[in-house]
N, C-alpha and C. Protein backbone atom coordinates (compact mmCIF):
# COMPACT_ATOMS: atom_id res chain seq x y z
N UNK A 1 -81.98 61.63 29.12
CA UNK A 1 -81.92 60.59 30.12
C UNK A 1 -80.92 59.54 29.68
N UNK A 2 -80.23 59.34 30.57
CA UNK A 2 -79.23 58.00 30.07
C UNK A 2 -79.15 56.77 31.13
N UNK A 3 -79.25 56.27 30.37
CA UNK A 3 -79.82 54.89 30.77
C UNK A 3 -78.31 54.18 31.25
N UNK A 4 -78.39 53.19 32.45
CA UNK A 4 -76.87 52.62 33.56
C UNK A 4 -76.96 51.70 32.59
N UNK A 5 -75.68 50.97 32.14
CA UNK A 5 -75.28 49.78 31.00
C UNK A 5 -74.75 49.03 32.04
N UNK A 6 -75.55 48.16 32.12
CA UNK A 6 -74.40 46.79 33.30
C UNK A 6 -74.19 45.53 32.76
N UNK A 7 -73.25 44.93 32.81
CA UNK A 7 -73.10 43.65 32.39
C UNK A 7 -73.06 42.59 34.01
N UNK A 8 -73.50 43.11 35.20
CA UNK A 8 -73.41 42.44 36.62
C UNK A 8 -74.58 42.25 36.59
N UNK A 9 -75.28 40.98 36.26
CA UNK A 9 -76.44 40.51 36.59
C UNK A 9 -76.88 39.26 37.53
N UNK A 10 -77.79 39.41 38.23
CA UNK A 10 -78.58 37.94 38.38
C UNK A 10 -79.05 36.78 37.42
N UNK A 11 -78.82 37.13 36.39
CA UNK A 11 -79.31 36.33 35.38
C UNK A 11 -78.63 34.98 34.92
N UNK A 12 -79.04 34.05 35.09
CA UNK A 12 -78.68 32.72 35.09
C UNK A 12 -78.60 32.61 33.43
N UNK A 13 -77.75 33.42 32.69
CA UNK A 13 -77.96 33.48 30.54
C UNK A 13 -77.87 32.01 30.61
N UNK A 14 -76.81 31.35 31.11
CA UNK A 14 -76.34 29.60 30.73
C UNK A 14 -77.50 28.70 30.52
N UNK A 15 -78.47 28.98 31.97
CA UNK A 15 -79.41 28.46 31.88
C UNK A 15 -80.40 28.39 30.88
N UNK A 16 -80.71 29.73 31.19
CA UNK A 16 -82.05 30.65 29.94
C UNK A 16 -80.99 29.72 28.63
N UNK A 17 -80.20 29.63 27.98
CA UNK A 17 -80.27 29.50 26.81
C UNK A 17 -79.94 28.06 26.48
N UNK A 18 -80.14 27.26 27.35
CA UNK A 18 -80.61 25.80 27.30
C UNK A 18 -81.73 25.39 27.47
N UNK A 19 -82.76 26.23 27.34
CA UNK A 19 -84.21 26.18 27.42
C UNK A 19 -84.49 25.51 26.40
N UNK A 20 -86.04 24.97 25.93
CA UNK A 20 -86.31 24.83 24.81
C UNK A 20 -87.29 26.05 24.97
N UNK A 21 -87.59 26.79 23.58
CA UNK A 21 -88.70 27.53 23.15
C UNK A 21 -89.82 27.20 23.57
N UNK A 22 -90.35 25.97 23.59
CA UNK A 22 -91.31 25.29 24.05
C UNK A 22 -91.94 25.57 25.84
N UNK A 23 -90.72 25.85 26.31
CA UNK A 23 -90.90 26.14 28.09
C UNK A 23 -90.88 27.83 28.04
N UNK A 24 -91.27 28.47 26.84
CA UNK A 24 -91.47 30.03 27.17
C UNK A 24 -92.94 30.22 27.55
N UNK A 25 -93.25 31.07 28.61
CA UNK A 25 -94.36 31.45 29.17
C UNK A 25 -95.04 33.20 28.32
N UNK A 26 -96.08 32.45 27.51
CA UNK A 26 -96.37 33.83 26.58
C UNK A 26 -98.02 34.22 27.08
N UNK A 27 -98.16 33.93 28.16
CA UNK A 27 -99.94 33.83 28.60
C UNK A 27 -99.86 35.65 29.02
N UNK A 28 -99.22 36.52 29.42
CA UNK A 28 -99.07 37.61 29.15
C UNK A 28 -98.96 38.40 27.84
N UNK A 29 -98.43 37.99 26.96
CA UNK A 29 -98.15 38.63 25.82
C UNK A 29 -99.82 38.35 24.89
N UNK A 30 -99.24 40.19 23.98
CA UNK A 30 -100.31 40.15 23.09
C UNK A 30 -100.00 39.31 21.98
N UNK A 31 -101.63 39.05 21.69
CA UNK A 31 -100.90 37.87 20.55
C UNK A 31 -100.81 38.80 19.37
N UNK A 32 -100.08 38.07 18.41
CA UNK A 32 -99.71 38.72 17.30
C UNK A 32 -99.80 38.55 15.60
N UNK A 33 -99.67 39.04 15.06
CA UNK A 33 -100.52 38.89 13.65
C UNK A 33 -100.06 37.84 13.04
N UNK A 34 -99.69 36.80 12.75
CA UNK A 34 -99.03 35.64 11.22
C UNK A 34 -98.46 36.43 10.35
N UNK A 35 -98.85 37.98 9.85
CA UNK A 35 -98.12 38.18 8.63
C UNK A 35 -98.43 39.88 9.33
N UNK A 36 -97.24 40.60 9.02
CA UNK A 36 -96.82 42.21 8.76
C UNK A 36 -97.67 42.85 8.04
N UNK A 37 -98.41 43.72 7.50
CA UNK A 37 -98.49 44.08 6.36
C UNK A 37 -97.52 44.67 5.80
N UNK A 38 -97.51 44.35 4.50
CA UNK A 38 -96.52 45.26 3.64
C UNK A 38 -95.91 46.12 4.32
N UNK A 39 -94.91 46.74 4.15
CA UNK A 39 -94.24 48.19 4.01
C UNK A 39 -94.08 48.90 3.19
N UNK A 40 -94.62 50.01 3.46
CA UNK A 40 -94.34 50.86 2.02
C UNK A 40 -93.10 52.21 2.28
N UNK A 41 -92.54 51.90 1.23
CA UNK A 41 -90.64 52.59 1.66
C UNK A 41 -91.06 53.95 0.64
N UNK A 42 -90.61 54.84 1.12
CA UNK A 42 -90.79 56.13 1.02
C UNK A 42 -89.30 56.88 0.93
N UNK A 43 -88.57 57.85 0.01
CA UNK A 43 -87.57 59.10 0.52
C UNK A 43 -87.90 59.58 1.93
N UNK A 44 -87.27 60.15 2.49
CA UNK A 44 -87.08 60.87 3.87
C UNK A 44 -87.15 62.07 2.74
N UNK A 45 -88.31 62.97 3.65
CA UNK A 45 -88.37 64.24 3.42
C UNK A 45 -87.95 65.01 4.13
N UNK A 46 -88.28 64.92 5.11
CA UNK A 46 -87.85 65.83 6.54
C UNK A 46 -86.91 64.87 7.77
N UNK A 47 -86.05 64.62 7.20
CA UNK A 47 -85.32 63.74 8.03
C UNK A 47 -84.20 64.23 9.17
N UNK A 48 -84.38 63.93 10.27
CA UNK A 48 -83.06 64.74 11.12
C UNK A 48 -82.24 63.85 11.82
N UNK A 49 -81.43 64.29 12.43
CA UNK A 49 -80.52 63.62 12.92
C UNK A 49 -80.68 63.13 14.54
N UNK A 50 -81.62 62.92 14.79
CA UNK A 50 -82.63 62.58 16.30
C UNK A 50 -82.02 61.27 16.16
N UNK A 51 -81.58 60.75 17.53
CA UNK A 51 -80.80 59.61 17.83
C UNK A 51 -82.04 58.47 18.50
N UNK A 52 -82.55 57.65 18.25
CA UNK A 52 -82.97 56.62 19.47
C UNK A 52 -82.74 55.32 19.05
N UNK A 53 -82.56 54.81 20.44
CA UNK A 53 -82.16 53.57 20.94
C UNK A 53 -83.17 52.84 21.09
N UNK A 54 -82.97 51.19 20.09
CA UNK A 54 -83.49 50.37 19.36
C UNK A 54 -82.84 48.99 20.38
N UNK A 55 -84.38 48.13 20.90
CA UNK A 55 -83.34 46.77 21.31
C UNK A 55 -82.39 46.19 20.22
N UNK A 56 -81.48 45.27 20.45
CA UNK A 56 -80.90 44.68 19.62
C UNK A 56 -81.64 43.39 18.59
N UNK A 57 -82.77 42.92 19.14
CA UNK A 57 -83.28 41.81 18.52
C UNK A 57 -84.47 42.64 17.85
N UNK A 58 -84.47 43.68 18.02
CA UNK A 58 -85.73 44.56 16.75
C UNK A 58 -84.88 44.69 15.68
N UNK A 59 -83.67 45.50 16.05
CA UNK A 59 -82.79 45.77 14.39
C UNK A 59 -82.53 44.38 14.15
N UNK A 60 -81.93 43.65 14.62
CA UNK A 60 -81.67 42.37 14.17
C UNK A 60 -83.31 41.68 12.93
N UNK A 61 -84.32 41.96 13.83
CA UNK A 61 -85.03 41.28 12.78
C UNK A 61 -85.56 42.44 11.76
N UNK A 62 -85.74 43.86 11.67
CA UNK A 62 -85.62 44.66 10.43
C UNK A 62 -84.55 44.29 9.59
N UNK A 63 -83.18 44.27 9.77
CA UNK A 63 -81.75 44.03 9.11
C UNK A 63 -82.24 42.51 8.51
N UNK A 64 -82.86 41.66 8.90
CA UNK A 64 -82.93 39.81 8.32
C UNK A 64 -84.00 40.31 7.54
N UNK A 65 -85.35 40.99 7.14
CA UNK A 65 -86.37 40.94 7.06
C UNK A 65 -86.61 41.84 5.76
N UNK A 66 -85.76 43.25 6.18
CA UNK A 66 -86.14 44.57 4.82
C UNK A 66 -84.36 44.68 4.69
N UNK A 67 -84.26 44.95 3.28
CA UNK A 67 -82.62 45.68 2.55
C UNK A 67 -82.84 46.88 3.24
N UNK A 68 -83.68 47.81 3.11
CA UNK A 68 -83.30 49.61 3.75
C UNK A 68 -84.43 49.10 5.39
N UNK A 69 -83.82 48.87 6.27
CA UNK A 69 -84.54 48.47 7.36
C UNK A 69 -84.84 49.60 8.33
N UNK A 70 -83.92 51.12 8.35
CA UNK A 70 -84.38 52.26 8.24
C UNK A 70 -85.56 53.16 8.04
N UNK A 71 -86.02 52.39 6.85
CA UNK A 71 -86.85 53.37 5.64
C UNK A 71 -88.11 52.60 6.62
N UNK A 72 -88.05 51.37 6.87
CA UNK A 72 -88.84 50.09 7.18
C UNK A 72 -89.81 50.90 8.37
N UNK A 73 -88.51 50.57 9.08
CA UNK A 73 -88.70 51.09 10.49
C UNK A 73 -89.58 52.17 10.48
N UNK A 74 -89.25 53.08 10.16
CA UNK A 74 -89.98 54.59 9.85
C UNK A 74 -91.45 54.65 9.45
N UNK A 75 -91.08 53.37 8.37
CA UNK A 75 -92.74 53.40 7.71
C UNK A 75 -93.61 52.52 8.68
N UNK A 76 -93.42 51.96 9.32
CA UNK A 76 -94.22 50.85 10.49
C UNK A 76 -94.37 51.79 11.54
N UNK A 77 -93.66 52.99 12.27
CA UNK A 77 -93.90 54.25 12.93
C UNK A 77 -95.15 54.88 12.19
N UNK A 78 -94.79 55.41 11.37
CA UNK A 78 -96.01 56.36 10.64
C UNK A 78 -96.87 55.26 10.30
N UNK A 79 -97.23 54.29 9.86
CA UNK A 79 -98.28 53.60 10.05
C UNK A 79 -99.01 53.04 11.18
N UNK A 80 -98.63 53.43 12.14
CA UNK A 80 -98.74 52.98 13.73
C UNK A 80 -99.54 54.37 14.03
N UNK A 81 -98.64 55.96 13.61
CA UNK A 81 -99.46 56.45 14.07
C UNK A 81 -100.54 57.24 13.27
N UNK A 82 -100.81 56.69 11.80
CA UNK A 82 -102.11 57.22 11.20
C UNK A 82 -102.80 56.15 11.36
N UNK A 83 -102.86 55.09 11.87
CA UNK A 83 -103.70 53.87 12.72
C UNK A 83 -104.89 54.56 13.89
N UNK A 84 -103.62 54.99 15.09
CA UNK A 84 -103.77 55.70 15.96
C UNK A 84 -104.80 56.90 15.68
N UNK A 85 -104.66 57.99 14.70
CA UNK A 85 -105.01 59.58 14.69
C UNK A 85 -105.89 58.82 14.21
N UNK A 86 -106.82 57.92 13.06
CA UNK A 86 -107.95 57.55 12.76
C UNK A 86 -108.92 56.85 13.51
N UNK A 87 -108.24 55.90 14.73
CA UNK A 87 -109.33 55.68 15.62
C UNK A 87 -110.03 56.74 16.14
C-alpha cells in the first residue's frame, strides 16, 4: 500500500506553531506513564530487511533518547508484544 505524500494542505502550520503548549487539547488521549521502563538492547538474531514507516517525531525522540535507537525500537515492539501474549 502506498500512501499519497502532499504538501497542499488546509492546515493553518503558522498558526498551530504560535500556540502555546498550554492551549493543547489532550482530554482524548491516553494518559501516559512519567518514566519508560528500561530497554533492554539485544543482537538481532533473525533480522531482515522488512521496510516500515516510522512518524518523524517517534525517530526523532528514539534518536534524542537511546545511541542504537533501532535495537530500542525493536525491544519496546517485543516487549509490547510478550505484554500482550501474557494477558
Amino acid at each position: 500500500m502506498n500512501a499519497k505524500i502532499t504538501t497542499d494542505t488546509q492546515t493553518d502550520w503558522a498558526r498551530l506553531s504560535r500556540r502555546d503548549d498550554s492551549e493543547i487539547d489532550y482530554s482524548d488521549a491516553p494518559p501516559m506513564p512519567l518514566e519508560l521502563p528500561p530497554l533492554r538492547v539485544r543482537q538481532a538474531e533473525n533480522s531482515s530487511d522488512t521496510t516500515i514507516t516510522l512518524d518523524a517525531d517517534i525517530i526523532a525522540w528514539f534518536k534524542a533518547h537511546h545511541s542504537n535507537y533501532q535495537e530500542s525500537i525493536n525491544q519496546l515492539l517485543r516487549d509490547h508484544i510478550q505484554h500482550d501474549l501474557a494477558r
